[in-house]
Structure formats: C-alpha cells, structure tokens
Protein backbone atom coordinates (compact mmCIF):
# COMPACT_ATOMS: atom_id res chain seq x y z
CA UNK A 1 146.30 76.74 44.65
CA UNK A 2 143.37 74.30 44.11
CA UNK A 3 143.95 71.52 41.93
CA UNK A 4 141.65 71.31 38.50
CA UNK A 5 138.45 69.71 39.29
CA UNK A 6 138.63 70.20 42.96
CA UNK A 7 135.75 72.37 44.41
CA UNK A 8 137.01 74.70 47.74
CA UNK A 9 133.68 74.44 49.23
CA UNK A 10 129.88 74.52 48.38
CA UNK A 11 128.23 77.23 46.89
CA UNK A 12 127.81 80.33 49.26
CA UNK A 13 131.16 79.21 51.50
CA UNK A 14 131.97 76.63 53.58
CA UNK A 15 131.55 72.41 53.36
CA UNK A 16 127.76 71.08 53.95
CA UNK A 17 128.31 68.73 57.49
CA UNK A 18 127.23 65.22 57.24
CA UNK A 19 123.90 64.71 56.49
CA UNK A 20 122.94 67.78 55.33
CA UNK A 21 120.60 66.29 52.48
CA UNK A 22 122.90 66.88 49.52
CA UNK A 23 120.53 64.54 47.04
CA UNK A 24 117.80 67.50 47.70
CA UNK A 25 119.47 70.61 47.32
CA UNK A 26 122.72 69.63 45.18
CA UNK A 27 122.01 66.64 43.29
CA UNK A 28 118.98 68.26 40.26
CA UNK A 29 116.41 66.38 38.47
CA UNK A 30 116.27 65.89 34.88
CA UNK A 31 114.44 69.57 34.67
CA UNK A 32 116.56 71.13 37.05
CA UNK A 33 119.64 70.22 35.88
CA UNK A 34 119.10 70.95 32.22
CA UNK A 35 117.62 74.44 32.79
CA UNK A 36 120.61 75.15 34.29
CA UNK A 37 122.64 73.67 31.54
CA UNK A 38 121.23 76.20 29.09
CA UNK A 39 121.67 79.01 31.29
CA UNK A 40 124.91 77.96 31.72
CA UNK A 41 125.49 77.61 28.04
CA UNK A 42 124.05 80.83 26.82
CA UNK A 43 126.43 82.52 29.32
CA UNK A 44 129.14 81.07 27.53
CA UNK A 45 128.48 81.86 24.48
CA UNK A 46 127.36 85.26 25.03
CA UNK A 47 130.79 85.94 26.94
CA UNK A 48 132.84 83.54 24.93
CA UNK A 49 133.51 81.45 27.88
CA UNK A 50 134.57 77.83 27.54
CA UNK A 51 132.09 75.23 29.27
CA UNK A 52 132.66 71.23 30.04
CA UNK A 53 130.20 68.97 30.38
CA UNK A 54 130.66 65.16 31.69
CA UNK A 55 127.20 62.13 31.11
CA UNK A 56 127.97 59.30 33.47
CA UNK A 57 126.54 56.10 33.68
CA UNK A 58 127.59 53.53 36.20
CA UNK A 59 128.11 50.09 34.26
CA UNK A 60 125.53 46.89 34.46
CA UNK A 61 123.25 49.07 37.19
CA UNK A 62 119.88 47.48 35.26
CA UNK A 63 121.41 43.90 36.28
CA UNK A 64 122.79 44.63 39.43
CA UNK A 65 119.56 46.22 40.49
CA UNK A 66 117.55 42.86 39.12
CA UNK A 67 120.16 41.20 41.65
CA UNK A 68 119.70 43.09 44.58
CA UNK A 69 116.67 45.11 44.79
CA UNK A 70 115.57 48.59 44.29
CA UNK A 71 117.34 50.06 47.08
CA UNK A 72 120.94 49.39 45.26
CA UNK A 73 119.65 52.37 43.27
CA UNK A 74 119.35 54.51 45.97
CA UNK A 75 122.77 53.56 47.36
CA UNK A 76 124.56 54.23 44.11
CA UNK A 77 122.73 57.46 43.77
CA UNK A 78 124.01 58.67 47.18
CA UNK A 79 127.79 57.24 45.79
CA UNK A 80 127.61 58.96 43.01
CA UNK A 81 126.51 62.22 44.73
CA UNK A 82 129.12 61.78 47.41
CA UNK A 83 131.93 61.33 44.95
CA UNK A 84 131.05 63.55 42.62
CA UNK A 85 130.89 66.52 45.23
CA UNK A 86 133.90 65.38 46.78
CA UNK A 87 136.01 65.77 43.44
CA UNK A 88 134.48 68.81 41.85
CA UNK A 89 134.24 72.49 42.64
CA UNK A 90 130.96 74.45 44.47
CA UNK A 91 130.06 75.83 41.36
CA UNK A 92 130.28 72.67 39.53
CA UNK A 93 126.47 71.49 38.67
CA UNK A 94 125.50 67.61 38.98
CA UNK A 95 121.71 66.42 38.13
CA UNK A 96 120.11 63.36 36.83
CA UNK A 97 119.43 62.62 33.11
CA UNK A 98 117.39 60.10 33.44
CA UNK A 99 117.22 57.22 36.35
CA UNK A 100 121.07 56.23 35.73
CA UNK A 101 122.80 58.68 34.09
CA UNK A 102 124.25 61.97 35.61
CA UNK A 103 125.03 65.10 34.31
CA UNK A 104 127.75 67.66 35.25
CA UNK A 105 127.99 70.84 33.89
CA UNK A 106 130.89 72.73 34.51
CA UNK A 107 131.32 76.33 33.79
CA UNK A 108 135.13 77.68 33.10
CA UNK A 109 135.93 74.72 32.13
CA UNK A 110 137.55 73.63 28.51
CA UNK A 111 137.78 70.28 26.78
CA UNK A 112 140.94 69.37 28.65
CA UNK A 113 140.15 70.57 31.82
CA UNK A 114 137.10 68.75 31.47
CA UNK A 115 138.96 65.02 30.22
CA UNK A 116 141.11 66.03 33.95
CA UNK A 117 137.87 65.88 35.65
CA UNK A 118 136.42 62.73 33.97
CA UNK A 119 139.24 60.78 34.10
CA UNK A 120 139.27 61.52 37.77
CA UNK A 121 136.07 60.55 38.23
CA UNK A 122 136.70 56.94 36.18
CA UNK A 123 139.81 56.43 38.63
CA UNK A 124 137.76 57.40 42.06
CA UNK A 125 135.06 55.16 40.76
CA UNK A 126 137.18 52.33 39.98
CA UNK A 127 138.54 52.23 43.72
CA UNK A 128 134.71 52.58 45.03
CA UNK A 129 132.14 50.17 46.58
CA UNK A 130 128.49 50.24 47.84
CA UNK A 131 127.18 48.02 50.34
CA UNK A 132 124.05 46.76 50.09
CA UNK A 133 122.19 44.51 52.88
CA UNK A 134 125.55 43.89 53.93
CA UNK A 135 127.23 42.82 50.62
CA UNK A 136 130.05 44.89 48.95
CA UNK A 137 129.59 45.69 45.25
CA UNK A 138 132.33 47.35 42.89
CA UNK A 139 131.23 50.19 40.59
CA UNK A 140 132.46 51.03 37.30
CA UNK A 141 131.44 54.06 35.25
CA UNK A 142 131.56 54.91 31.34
CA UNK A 143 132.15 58.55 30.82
CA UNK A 144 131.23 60.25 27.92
CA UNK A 145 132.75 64.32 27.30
CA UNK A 146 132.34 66.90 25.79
CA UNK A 147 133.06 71.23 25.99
CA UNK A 148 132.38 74.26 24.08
CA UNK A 149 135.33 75.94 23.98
CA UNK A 150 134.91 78.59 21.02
CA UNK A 151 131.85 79.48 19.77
CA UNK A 152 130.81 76.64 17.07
CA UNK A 153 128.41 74.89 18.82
CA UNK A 154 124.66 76.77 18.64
CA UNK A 155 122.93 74.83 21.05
CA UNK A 156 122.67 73.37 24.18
CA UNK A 157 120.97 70.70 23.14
CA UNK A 158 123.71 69.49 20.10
CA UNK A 159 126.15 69.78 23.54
CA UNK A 160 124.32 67.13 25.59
CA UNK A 161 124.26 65.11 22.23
CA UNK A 162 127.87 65.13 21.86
CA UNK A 163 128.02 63.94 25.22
CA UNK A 164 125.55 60.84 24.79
CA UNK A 165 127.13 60.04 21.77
CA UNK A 166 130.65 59.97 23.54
CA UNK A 167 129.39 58.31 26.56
CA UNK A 168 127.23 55.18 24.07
CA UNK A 169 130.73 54.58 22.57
CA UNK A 170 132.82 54.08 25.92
CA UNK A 171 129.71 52.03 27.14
CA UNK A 172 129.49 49.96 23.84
CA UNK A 173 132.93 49.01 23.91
CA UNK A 174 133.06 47.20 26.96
CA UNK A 175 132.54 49.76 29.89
CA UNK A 176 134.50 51.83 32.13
CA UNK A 177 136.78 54.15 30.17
CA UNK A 178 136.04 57.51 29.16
CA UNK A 179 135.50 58.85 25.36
CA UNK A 180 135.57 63.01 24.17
CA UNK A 181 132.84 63.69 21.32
CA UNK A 182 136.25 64.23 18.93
CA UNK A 183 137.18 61.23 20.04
CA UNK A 184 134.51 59.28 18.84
CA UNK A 185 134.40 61.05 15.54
CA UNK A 186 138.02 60.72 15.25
CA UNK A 187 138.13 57.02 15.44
CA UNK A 188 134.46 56.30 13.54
CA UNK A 189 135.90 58.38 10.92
CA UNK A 190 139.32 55.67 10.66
CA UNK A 191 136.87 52.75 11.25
CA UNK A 192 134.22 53.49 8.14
CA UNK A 193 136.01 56.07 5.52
CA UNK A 194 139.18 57.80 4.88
CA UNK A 195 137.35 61.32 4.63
CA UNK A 196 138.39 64.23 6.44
CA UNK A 197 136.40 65.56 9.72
CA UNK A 198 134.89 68.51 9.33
CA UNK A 199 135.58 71.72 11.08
CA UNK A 200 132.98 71.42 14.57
CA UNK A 201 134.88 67.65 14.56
CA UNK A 202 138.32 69.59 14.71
CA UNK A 203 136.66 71.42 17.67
CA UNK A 204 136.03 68.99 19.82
CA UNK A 205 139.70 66.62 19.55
CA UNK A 206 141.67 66.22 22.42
CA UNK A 207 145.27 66.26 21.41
CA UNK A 208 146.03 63.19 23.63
CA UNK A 209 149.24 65.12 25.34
CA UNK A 210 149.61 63.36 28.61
CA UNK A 211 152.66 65.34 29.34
CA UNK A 212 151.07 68.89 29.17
CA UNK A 213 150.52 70.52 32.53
CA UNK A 214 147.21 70.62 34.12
CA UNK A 215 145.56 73.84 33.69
CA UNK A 216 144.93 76.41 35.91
CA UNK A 217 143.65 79.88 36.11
CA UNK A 218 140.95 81.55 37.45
CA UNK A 219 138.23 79.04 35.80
CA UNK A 220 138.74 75.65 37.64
CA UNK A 221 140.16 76.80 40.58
CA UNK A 222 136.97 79.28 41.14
C-alpha cells in the first residue's frame, strides 16, 4: 500500500526518465493551473468529494535572487518541481501562482491528508539545497493549507483565499512552518476577541491529533 502523499507514477503509468522536461508538461502556469483547480473543485462538490489544496512559497527568494542572479530562480523552480513530484501522487496537480509561489491541488484528498502532505513537503524542504555557480544554498518554505471537505465552501476562488491567507500567516511569523486556514482563524480569533468562530471556521480546524493514523483509502493512494 502507498503511503499518503506518495504518487505511484505519473499520469498515464509509469515514472518520466531524467530529463524528460517536467517544468513543460507537469509544472502549469498561473492559467493552467487554476483552470484546473476549478475543474477540480466543481467535481468535488458536485460528487461530494473532499479536495486539498497546498500555496508554497520558498522563504527570502526576492533577496536571495538580488544575491545571486536571476538564474537562482530557475534552479529553485526545477527544486521545487523535482521535490514536489517526487513526494506526491500522478494525479496530484502542481502550477505556479505567481513567480514564487506554487500551487498543488490535490483531488481525494481531506484537510488531514492534506496537513500529511504539507508537512512533508516543509520536512523534505528543510533537508534541501540548490547550487548555484557552484555555491550551496538552503531552502526553506512557508506552507499555507487548506481542503474542502463537505460542501460549505461555494467557490474556488474563497478556497485559494483560505490558502493565501494560511500561507501570509506562516510567512509573517518568521518562515518555514506550515499553517491550515482553521488554524489561522483559530488563533486570530484568541489573539483579538473572545467570540466564537463561526460554522465554515469549524470546517476548516485541524484537530491537532498527532497520534491518529495516517489515512488511507482509495483517495491518496490513487
């Protein structure tokens, strides 16, 4: 049995060889990625399917690519696509936001399946390094989560937002840790007011169990 989060192969059987130009056919652009997003959504909610989606941002790029040029872009774009792929399954869907964030959409996949997957991404990345003209540089990531799991959320759109919203807070607050939408709402709402969250905040709360199994089923292991 496949562990949660790891892909068996790529889409339509079988791993790509080196060098098979993943960035072109596997990694999406902005419009790519979030066409496929809403497809991906609508699915769900028409079938009542959970979905996971995970925004990463790999910490201090803008001054690290003042430091060492343009290409360290490039490099960390290949890392991330490398890493990503290696630690997610063929169906899994990763495309670029915007020039330094990236976007994985995960079908089958609910809110705690989806914190396995990020916080297996944060560790991987942790324990990574790209080399550029010859120098080794450590990456760190903020990852920012979020999943619709029942059928509250009514657009695609309010999805990504959850996930920019969780991903601003792990990146405000210092940088490489991961943050769930309920997360953030959870601990804004103990920071500013005593009131209680409201229902679509209840959705999105990760219980925090560390000792539950990881989940399986048909979904991830697809």
């Amino acid at each position: 049995m496949t562990r949660p989060g790891f892909r068996k192969g790529r889409p339509g059987g079988g791993r790509a060889p080196a060098g098979d130009g993943f960035l072109s056919s596997s990694l999406f652009s902005q419009a790519q990625i979030l066409h496929l997003m809403k497809n991906e959504f609508a699915r769900a909610r028409r079938h009542g399917i959970p979905m996971g989606i995970v925004l990463l941002q790999v910490d201090r790029l803008a001054q690290l690519a003042d430091l060492h040029g343009a290409s360290l872009r490039l490099s960390v774009k290949e890392a991330v696509a490398r890493l990503v792929r290696d630690k997610t399954r063929g169906s899994d869907l990763l495309g670029t936001t915007n020039e330094d964030r990236y976007l994985l959409v995960m079908p089958h996949t609910d809110l705690g399946q989806a914190r396995i997957v990020a916080d297996r991404l944060h560790q991987v990345f942790q324990e990574a390094h790209v080399t550029v003209d010859g120098t080794a540089l450590s990456l760190s990531v903020s990852v920012g989560l979020t999943a619709c799991d029942d059928q509250g959320t009514l657009f695609f759109d309010s999805l990504l937002a959850q996930a920019e919203t969780a991903l601003e807070y792990a990146s405000q607050r210092g940088g490489s840790q991961v943050a769930s939408f309920g997360e953030t709402q959870l601990r804004e709402s103990g920071d500013h007011d005593s009131s209680p969250l409201g229902d679509d905040d209840f959705a999105y709360l990760d219980d925090g169990d560390d000792d539950k199994p990881e989940p399986t089923g048909e979904g991830r292991d697809g």
